[in-house]
PDB file of N, CA and C in Angstrom:
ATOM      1  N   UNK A   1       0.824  -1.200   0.000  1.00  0.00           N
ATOM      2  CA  UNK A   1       0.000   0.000   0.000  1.00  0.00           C
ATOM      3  C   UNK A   1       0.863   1.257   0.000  1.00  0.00           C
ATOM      4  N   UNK A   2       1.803   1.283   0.740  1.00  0.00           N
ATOM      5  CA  UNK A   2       3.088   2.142   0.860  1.00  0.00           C
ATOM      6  C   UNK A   2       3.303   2.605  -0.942  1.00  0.00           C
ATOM      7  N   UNK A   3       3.669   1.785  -1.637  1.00  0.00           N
ATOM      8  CA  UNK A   3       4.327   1.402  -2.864  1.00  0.00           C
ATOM      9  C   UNK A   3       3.591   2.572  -3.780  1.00  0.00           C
ATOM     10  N   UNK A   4       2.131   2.231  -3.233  1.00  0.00           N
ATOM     11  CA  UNK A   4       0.702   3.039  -4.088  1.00  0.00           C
ATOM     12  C   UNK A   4       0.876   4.524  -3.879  1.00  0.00           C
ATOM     13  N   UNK A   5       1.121   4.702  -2.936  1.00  0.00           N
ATOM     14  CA  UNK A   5       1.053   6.028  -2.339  1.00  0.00           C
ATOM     15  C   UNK A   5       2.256   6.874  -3.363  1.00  0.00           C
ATOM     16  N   UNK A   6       3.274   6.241  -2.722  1.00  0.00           N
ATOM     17  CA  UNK A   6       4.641   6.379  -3.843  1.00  0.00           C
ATOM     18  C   UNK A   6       4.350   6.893  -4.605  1.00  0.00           C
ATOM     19  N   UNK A   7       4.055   5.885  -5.761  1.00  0.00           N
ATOM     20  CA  UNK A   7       4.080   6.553  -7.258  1.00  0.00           C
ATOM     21  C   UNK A   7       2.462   7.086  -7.527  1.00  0.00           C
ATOM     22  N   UNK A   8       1.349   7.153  -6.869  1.00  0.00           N
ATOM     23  CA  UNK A   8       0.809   8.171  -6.930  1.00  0.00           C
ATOM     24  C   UNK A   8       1.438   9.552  -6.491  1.00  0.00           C
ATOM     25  N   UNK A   9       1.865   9.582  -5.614  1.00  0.00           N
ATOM     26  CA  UNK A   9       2.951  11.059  -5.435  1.00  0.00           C
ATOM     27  C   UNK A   9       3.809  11.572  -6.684  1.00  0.00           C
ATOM     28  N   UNK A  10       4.490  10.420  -7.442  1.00  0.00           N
ATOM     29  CA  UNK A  10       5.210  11.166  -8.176  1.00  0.00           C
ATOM     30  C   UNK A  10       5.008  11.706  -9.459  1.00  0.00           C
ATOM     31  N   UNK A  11       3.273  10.863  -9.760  1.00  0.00           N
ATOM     32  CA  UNK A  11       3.092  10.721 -11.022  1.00  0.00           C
ATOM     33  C   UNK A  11       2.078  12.606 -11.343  1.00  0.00           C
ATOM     34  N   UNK A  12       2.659  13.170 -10.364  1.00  0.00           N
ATOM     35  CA  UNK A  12       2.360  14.811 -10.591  1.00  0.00           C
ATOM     36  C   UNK A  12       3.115  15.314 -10.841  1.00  0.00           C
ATOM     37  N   UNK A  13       4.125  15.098 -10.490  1.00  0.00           N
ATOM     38  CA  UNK A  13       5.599  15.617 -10.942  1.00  0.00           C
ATOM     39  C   UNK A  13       6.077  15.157 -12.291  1.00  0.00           C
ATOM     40  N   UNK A  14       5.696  14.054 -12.711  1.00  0.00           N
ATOM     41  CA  UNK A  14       6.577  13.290 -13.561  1.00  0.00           C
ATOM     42  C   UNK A  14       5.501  14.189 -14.350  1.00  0.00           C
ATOM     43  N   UNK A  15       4.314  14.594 -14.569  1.00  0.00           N
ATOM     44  CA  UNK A  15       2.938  15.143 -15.185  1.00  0.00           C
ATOM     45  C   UNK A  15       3.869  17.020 -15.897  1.00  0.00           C
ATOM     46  N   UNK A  16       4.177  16.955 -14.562  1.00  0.00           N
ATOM     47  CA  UNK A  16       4.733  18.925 -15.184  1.00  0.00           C
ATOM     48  C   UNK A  16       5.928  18.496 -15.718  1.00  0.00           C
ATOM     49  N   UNK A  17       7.263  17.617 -15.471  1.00  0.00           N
ATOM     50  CA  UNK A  17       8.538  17.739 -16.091  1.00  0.00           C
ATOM     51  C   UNK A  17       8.217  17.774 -17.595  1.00  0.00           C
ATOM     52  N   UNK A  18       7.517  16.219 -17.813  1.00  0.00           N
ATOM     53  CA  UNK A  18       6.916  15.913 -18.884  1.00  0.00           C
ATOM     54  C   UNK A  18       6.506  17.093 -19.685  1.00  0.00           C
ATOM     55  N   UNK A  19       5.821  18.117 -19.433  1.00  0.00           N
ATOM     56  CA  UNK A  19       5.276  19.228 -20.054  1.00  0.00           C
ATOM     57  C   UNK A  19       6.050  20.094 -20.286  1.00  0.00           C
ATOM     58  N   UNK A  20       7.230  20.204 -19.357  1.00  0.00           N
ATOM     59  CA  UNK A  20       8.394  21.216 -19.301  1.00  0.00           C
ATOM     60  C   UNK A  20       9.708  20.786 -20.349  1.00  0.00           C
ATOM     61  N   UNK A  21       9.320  19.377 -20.612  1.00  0.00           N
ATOM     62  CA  UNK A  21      10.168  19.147 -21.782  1.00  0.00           C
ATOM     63  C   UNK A  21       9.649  19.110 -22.873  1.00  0.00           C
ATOM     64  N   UNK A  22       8.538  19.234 -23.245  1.00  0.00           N
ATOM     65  CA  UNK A  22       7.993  19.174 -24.380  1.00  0.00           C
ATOM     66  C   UNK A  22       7.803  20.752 -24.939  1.00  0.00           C
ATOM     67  N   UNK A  23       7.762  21.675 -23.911  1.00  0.00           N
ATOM     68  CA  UNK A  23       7.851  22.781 -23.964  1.00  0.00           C
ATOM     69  C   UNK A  23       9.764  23.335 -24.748  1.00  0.00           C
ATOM     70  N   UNK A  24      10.373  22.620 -23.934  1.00  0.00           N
ATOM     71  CA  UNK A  24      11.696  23.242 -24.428  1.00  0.00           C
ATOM     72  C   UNK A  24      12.097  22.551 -25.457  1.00  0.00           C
ATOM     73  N   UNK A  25      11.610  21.297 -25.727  1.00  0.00           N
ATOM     74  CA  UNK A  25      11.839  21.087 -27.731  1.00  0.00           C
ATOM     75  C   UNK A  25      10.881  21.895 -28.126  1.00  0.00           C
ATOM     76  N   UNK A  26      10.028  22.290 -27.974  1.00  0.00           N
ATOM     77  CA  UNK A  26       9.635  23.201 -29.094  1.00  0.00           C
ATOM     78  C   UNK A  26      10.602  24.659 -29.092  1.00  0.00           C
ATOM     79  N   UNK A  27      10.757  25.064 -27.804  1.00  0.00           N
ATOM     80  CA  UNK A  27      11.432  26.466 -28.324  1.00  0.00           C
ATOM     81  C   UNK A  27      12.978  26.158 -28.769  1.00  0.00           C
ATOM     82  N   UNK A  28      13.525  24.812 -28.512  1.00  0.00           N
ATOM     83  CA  UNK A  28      14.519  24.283 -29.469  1.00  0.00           C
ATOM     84  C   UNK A  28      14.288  24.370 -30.777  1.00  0.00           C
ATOM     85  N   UNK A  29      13.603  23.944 -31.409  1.00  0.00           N
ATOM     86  CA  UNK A  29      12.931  23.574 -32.754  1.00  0.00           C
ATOM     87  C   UNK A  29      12.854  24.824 -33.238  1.00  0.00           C
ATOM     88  N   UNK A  30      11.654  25.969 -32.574  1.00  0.00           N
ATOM     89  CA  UNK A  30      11.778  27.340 -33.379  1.00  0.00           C
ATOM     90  C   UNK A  30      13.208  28.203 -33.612  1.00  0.00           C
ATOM     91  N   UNK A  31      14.292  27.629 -32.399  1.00  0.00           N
ATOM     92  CA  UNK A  31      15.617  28.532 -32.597  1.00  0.00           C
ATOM     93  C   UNK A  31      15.753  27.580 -33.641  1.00  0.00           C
ATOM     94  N   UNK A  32      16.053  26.291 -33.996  1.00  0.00           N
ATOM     95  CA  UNK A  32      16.678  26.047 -35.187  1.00  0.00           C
ATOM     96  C   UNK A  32      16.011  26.705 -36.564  1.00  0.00           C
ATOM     97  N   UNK A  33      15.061  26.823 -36.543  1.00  0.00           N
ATOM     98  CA  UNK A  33      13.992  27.618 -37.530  1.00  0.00           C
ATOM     99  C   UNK A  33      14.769  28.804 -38.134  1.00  0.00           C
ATOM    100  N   UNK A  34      14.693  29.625 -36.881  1.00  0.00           N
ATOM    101  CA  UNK A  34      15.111  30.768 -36.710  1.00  0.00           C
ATOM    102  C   UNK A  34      16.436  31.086 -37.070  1.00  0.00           C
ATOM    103  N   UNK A  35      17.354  30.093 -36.881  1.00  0.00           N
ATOM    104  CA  UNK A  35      18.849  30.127 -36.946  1.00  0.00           C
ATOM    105  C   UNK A  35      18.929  29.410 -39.048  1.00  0.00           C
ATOM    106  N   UNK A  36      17.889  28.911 -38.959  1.00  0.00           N
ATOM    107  CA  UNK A  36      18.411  28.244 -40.674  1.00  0.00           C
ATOM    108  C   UNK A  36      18.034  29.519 -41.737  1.00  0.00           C
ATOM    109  N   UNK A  37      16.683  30.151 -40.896  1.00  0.00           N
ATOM    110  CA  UNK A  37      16.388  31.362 -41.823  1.00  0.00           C
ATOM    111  C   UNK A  37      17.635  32.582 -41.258  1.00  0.00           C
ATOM    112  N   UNK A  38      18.194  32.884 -40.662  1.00  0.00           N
ATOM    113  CA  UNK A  38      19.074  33.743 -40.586  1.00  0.00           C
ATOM    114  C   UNK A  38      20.090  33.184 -41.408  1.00  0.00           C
ATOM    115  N   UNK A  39      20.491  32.230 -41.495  1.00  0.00           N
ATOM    116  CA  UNK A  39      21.557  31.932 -41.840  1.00  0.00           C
ATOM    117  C   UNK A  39      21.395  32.331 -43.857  1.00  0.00           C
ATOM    118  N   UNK A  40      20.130  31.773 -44.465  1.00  0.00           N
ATOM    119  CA  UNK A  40      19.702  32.037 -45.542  1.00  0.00           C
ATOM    120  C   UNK A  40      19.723  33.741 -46.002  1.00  0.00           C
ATOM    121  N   UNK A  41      19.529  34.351 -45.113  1.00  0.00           N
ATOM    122  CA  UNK A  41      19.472  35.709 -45.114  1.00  0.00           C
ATOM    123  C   UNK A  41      20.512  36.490 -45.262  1.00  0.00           C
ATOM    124  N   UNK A  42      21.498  36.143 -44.476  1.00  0.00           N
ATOM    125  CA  UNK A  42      22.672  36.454 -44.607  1.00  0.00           C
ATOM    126  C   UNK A  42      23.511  35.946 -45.372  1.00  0.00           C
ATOM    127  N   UNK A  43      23.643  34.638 -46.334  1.00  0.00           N
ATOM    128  CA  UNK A  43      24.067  34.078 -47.466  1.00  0.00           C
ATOM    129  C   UNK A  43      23.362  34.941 -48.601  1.00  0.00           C
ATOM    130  N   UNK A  44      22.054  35.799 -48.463  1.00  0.00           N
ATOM    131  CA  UNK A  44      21.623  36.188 -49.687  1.00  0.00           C
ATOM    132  C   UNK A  44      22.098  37.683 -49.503  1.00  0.00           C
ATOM    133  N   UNK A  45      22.392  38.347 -48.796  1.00  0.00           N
ATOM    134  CA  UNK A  45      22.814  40.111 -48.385  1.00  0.00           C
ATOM    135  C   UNK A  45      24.984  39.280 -48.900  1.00  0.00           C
ATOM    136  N   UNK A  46      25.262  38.452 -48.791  1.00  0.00           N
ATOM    137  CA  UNK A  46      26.863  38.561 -49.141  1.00  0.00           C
ATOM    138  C   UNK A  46      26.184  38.339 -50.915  1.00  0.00           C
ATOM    139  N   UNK A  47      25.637  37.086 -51.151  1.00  0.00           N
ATOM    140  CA  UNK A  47      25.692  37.028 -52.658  1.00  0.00           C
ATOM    141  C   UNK A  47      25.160  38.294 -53.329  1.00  0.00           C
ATOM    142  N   UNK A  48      24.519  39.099 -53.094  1.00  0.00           N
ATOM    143  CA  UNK A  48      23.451  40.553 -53.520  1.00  0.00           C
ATOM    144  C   UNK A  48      25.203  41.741 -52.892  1.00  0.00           C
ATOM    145  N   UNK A  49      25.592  41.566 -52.053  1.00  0.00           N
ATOM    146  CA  UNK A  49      26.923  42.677 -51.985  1.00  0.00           C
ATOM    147  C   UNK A  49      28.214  41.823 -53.387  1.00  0.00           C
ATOM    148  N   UNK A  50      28.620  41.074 -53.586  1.00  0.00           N
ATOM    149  CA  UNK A  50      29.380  40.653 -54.253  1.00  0.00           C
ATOM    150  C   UNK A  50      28.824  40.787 -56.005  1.00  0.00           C
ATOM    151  N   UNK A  51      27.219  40.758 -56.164  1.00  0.00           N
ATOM    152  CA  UNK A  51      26.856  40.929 -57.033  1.00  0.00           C
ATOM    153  C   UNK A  51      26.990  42.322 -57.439  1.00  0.00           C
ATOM    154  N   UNK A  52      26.804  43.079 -56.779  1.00  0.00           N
ATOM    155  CA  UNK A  52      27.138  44.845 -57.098  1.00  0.00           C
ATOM    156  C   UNK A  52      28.740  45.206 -57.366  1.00  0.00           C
ATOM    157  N   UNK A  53      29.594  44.705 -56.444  1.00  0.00           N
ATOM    158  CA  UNK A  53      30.506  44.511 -57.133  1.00  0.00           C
ATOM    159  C   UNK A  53      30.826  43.936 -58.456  1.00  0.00           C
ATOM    160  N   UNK A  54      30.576  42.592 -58.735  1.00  0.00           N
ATOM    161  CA  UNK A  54      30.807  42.267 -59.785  1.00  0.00           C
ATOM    162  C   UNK A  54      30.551  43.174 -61.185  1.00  0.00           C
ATOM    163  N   UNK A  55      29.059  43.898 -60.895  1.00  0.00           N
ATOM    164  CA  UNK A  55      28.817  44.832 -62.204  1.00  0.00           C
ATOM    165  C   UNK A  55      29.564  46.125 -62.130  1.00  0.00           C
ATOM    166  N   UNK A  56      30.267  46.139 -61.301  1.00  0.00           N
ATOM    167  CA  UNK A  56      30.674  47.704 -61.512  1.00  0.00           C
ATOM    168  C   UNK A  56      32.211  47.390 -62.500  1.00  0.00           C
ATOM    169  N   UNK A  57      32.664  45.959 -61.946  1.00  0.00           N
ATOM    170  CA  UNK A  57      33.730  46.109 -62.701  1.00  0.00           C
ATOM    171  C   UNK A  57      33.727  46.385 -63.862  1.00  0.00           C
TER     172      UNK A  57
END
């Protein structure tokens, strides 16, 4: 009966971690988002500066 008590106790806790990790892959997931579109952005501002160069020569 002891045993019951137990893991009824923990299974509230284990209830929020659970949520608290599912929470931080997602705001994992949007920084990678976030980090692939920056990264695209800034590959297109060097190719668009090198392109202005190129025509002036």
């Amino acid at each position: 009966m002891n045993i019951m008590k137990e893991k009824l106790a923990i299974l509230p806790l284990m209830t929020v971690l659970l949520t608290s990790c599912s929470v931080v892959t997602g705001i994992f997931k949007a920084g990678a988002v976030v980090g692939v579109i920056a990264v695209i952005v800034v590959i297109a501002i060097i190719i668009w500066i090198v392109s202005l160069f190129s025509r002036k020569s």
